[in-house]
PDB file of N, CA and C in Angstrom:
ATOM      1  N   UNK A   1       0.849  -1.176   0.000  1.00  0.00           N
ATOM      2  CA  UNK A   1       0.000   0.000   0.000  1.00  0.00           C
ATOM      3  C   UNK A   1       0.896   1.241   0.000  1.00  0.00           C
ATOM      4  N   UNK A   2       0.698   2.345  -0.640  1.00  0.00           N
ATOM      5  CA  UNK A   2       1.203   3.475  -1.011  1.00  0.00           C
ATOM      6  C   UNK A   2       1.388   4.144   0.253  1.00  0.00           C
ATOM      7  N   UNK A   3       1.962   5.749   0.542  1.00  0.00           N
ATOM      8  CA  UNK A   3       1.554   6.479   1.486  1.00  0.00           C
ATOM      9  C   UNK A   3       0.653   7.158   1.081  1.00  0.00           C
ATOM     10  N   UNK A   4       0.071   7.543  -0.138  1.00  0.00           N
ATOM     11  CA  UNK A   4      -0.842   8.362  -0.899  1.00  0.00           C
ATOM     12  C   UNK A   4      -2.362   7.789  -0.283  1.00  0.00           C
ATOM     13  N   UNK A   5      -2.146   6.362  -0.697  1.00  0.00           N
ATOM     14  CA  UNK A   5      -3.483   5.635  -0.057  1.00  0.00           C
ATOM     15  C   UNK A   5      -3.530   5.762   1.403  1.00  0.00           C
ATOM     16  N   UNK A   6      -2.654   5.206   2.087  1.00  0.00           N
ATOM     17  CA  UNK A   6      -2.994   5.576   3.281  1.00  0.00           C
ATOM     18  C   UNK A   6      -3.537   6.982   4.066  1.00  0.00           C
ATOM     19  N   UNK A   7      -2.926   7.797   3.177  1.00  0.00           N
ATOM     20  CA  UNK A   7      -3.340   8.905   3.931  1.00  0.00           C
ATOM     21  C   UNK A   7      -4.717   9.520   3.153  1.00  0.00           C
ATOM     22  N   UNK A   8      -5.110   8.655   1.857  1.00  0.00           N
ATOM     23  CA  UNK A   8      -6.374   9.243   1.413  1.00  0.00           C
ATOM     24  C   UNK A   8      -7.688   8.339   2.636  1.00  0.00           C
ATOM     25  N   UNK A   9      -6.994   7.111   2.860  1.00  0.00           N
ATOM     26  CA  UNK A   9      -7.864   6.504   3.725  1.00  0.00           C
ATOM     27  C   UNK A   9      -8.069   6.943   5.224  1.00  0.00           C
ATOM     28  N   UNK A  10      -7.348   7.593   5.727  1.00  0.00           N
ATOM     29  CA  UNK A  10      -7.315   8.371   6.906  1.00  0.00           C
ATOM     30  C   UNK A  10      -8.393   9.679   7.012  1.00  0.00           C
ATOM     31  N   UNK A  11      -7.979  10.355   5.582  1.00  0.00           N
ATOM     32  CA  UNK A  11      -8.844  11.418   5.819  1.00  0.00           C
ATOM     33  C   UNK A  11      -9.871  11.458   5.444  1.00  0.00           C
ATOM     34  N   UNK A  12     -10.388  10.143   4.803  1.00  0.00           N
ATOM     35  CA  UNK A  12     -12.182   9.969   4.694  1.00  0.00           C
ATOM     36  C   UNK A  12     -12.799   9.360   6.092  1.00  0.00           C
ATOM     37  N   UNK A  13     -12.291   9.683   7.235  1.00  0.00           N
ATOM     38  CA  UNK A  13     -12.699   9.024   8.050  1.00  0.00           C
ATOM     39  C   UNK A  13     -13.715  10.563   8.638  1.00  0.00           C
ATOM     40  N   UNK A  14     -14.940  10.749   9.338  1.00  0.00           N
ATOM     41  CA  UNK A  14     -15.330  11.222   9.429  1.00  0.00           C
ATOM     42  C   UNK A  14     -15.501  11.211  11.039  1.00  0.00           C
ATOM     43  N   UNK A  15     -15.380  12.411  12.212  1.00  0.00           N
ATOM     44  CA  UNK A  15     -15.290  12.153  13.513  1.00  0.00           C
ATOM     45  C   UNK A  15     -14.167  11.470  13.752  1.00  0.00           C
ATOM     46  N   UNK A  16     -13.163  11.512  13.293  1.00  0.00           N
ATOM     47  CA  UNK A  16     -12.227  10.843  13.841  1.00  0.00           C
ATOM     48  C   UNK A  16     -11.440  11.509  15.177  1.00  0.00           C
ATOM     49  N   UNK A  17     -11.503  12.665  15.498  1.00  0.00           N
ATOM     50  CA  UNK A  17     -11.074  13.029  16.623  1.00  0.00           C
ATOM     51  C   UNK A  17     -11.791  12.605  18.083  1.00  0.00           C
ATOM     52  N   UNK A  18     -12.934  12.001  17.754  1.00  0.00           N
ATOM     53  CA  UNK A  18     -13.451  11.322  18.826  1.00  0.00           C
ATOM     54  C   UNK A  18     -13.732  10.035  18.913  1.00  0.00           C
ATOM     55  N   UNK A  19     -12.869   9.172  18.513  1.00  0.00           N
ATOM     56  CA  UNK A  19     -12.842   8.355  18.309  1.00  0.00           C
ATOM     57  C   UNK A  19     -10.944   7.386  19.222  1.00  0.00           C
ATOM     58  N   UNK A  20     -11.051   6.501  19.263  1.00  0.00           N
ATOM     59  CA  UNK A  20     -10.006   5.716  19.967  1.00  0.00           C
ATOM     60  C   UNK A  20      -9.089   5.201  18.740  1.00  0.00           C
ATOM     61  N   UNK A  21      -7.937   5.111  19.022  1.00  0.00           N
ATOM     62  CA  UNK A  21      -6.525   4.547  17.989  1.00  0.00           C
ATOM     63  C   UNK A  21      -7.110   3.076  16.790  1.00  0.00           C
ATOM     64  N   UNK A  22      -7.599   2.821  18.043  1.00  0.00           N
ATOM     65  CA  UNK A  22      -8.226   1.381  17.618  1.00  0.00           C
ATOM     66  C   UNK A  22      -9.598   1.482  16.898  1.00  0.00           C
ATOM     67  N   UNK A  23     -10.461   2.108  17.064  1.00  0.00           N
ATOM     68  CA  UNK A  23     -11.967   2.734  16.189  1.00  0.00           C
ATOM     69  C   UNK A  23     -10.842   3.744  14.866  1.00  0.00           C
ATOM     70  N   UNK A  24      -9.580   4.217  15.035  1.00  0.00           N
ATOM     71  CA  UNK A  24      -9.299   5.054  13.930  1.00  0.00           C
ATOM     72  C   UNK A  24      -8.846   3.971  12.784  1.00  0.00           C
ATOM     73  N   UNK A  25      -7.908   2.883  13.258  1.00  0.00           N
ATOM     74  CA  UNK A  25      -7.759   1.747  12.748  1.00  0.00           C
ATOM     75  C   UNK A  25      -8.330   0.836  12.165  1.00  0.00           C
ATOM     76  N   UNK A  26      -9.496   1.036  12.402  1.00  0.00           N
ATOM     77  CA  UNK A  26     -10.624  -0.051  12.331  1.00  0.00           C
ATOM     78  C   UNK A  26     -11.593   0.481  11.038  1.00  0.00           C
ATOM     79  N   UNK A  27     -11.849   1.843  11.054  1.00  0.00           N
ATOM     80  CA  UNK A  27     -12.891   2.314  10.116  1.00  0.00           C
ATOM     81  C   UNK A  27     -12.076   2.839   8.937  1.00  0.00           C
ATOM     82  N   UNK A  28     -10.698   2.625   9.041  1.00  0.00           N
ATOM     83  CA  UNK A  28     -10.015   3.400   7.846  1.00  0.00           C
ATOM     84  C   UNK A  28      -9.311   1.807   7.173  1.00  0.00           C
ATOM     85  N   UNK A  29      -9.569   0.865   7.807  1.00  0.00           N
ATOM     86  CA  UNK A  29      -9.271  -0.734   6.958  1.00  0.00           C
ATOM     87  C   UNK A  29      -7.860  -0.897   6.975  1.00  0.00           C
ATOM     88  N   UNK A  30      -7.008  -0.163   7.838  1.00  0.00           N
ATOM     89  CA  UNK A  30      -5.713   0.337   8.068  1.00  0.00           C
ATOM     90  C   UNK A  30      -5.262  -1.010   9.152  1.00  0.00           C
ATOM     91  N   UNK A  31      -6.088  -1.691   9.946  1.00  0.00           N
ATOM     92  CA  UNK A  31      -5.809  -2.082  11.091  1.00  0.00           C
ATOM     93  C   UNK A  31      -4.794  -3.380  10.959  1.00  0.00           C
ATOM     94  N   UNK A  32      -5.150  -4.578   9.823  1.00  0.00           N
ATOM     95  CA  UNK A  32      -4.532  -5.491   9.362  1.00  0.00           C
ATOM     96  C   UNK A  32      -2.885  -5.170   9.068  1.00  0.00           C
ATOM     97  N   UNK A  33      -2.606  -3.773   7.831  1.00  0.00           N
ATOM     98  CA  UNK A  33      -1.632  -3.205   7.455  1.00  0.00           C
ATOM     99  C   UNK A  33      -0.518  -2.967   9.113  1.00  0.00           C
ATOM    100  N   UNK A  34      -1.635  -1.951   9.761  1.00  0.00           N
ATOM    101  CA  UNK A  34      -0.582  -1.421  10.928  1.00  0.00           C
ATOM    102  C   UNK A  34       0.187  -2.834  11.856  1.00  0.00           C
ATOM    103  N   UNK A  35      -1.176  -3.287  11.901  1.00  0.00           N
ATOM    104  CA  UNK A  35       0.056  -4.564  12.941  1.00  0.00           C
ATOM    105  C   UNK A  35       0.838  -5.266  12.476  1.00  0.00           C
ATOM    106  N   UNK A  36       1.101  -5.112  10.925  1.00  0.00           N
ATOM    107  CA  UNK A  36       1.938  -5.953  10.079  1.00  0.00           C
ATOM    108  C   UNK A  36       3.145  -5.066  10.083  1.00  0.00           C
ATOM    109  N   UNK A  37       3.194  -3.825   9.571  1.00  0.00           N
ATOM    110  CA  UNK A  37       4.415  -2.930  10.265  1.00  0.00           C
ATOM    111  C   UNK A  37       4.900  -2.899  11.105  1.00  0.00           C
ATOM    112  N   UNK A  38       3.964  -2.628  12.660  1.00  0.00           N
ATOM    113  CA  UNK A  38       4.070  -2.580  13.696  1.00  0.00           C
ATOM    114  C   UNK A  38       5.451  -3.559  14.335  1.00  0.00           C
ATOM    115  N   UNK A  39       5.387  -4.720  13.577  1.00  0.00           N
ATOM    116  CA  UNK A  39       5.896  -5.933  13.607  1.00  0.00           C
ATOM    117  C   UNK A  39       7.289  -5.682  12.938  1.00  0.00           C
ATOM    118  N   UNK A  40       6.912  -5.199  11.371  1.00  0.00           N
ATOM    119  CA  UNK A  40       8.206  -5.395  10.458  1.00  0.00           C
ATOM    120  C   UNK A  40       8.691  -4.108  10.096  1.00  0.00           C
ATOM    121  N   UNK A  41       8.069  -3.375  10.351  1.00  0.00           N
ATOM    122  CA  UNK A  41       8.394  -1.669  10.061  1.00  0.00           C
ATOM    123  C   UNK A  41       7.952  -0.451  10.689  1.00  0.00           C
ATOM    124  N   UNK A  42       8.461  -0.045  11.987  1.00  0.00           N
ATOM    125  CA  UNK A  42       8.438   0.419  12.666  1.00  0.00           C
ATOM    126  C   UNK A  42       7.838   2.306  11.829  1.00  0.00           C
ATOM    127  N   UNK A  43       8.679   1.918  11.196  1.00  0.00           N
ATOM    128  CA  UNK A  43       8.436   4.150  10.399  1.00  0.00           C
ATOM    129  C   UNK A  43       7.056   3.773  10.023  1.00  0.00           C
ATOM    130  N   UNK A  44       6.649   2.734   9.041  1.00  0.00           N
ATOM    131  CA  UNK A  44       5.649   2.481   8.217  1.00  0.00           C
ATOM    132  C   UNK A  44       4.277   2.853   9.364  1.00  0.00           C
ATOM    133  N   UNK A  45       4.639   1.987  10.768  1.00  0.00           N
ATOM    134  CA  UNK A  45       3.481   2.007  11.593  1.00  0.00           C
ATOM    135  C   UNK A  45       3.120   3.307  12.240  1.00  0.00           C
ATOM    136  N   UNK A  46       4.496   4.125  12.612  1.00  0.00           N
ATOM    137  CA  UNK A  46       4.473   5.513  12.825  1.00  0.00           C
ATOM    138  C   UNK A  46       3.514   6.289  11.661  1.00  0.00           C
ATOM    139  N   UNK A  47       3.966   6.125  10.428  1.00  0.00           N
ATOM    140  CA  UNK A  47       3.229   6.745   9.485  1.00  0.00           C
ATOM    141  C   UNK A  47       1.830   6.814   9.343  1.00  0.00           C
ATOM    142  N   UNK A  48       1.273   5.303   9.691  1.00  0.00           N
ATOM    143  CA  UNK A  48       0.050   5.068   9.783  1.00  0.00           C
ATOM    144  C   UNK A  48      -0.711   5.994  11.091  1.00  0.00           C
ATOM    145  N   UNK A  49       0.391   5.862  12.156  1.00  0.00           N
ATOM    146  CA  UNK A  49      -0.711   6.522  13.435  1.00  0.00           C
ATOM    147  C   UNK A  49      -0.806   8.204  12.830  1.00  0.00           C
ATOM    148  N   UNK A  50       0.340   8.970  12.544  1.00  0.00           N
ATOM    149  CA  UNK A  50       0.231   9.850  11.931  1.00  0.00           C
ATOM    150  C   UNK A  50      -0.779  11.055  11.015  1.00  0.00           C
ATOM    151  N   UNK A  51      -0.867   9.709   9.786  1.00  0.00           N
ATOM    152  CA  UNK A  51      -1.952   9.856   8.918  1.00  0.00           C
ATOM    153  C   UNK A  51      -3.860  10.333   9.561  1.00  0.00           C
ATOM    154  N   UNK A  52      -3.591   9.084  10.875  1.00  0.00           N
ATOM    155  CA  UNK A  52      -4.684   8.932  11.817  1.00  0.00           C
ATOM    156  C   UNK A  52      -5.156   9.868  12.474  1.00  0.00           C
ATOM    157  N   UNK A  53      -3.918  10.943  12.720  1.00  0.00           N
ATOM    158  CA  UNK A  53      -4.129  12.069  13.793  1.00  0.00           C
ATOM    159  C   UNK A  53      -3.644  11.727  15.450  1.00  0.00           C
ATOM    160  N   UNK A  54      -2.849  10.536  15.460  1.00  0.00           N
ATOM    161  CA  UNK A  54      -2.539  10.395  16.969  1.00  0.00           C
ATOM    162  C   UNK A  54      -1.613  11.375  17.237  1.00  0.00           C
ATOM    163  N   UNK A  55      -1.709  11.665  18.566  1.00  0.00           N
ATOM    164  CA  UNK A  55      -0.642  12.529  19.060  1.00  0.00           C
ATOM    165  C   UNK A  55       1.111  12.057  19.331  1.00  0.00           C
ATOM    166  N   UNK A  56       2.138  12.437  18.954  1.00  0.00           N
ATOM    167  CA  UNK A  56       3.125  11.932  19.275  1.00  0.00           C
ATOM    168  C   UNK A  56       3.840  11.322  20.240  1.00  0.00           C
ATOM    169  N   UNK A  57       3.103  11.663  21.240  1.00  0.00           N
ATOM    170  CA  UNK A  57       3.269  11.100  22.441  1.00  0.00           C
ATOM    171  C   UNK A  57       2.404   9.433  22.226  1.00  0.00           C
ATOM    172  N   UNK A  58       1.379   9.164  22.031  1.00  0.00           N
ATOM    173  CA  UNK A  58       0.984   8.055  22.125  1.00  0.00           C
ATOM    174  C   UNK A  58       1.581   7.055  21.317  1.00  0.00           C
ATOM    175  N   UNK A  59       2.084   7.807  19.663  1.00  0.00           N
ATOM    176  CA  UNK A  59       2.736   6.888  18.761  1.00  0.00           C
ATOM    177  C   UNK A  59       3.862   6.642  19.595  1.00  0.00           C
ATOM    178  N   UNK A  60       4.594   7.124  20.575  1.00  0.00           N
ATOM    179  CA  UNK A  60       5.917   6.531  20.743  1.00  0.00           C
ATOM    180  C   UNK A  60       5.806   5.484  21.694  1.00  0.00           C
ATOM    181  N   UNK A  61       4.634   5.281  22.300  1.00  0.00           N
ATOM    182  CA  UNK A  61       4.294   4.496  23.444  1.00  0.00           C
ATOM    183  C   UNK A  61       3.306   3.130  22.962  1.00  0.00           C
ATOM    184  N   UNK A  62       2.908   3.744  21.914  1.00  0.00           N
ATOM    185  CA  UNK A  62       2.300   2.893  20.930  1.00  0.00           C
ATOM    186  C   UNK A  62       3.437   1.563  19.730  1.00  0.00           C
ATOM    187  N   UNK A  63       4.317   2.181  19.118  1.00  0.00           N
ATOM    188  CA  UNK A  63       4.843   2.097  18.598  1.00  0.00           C
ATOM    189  C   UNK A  63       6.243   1.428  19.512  1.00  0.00           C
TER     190      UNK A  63
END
């Protein structure tokens, strides 16, 4: 998956600021991808929380 896609899939998410890491993950079809980074590519998964709107503090604690 591109970064283009990912981040077009992020920002069709609608309410996403009230929403949890895991509901941002979940409604943007991102969730499968991230834990596969999470695992093998650490920037990739950063990128993803990013795209999401997490705060930097959580990606590093996340991540």
């Amino acid at each position: 998956m591109t970064l283009e896609t990912i981040y077009e899939k992020a920002s069709g998410i609608i309410g996403i600021d009230g929403m949890t890491v895991n509901e941002r993950l979940y409604v943007s079809g991102l969730m499968d991808i991230f834990d596969q980074a999470k695992k093998n590519d650490k920037d990739l998964a950063k990128t993803i929380l990013k795209a999401l709107k997490v705060d930097l503090k959580s990606i590093d604690k996340i991540v």
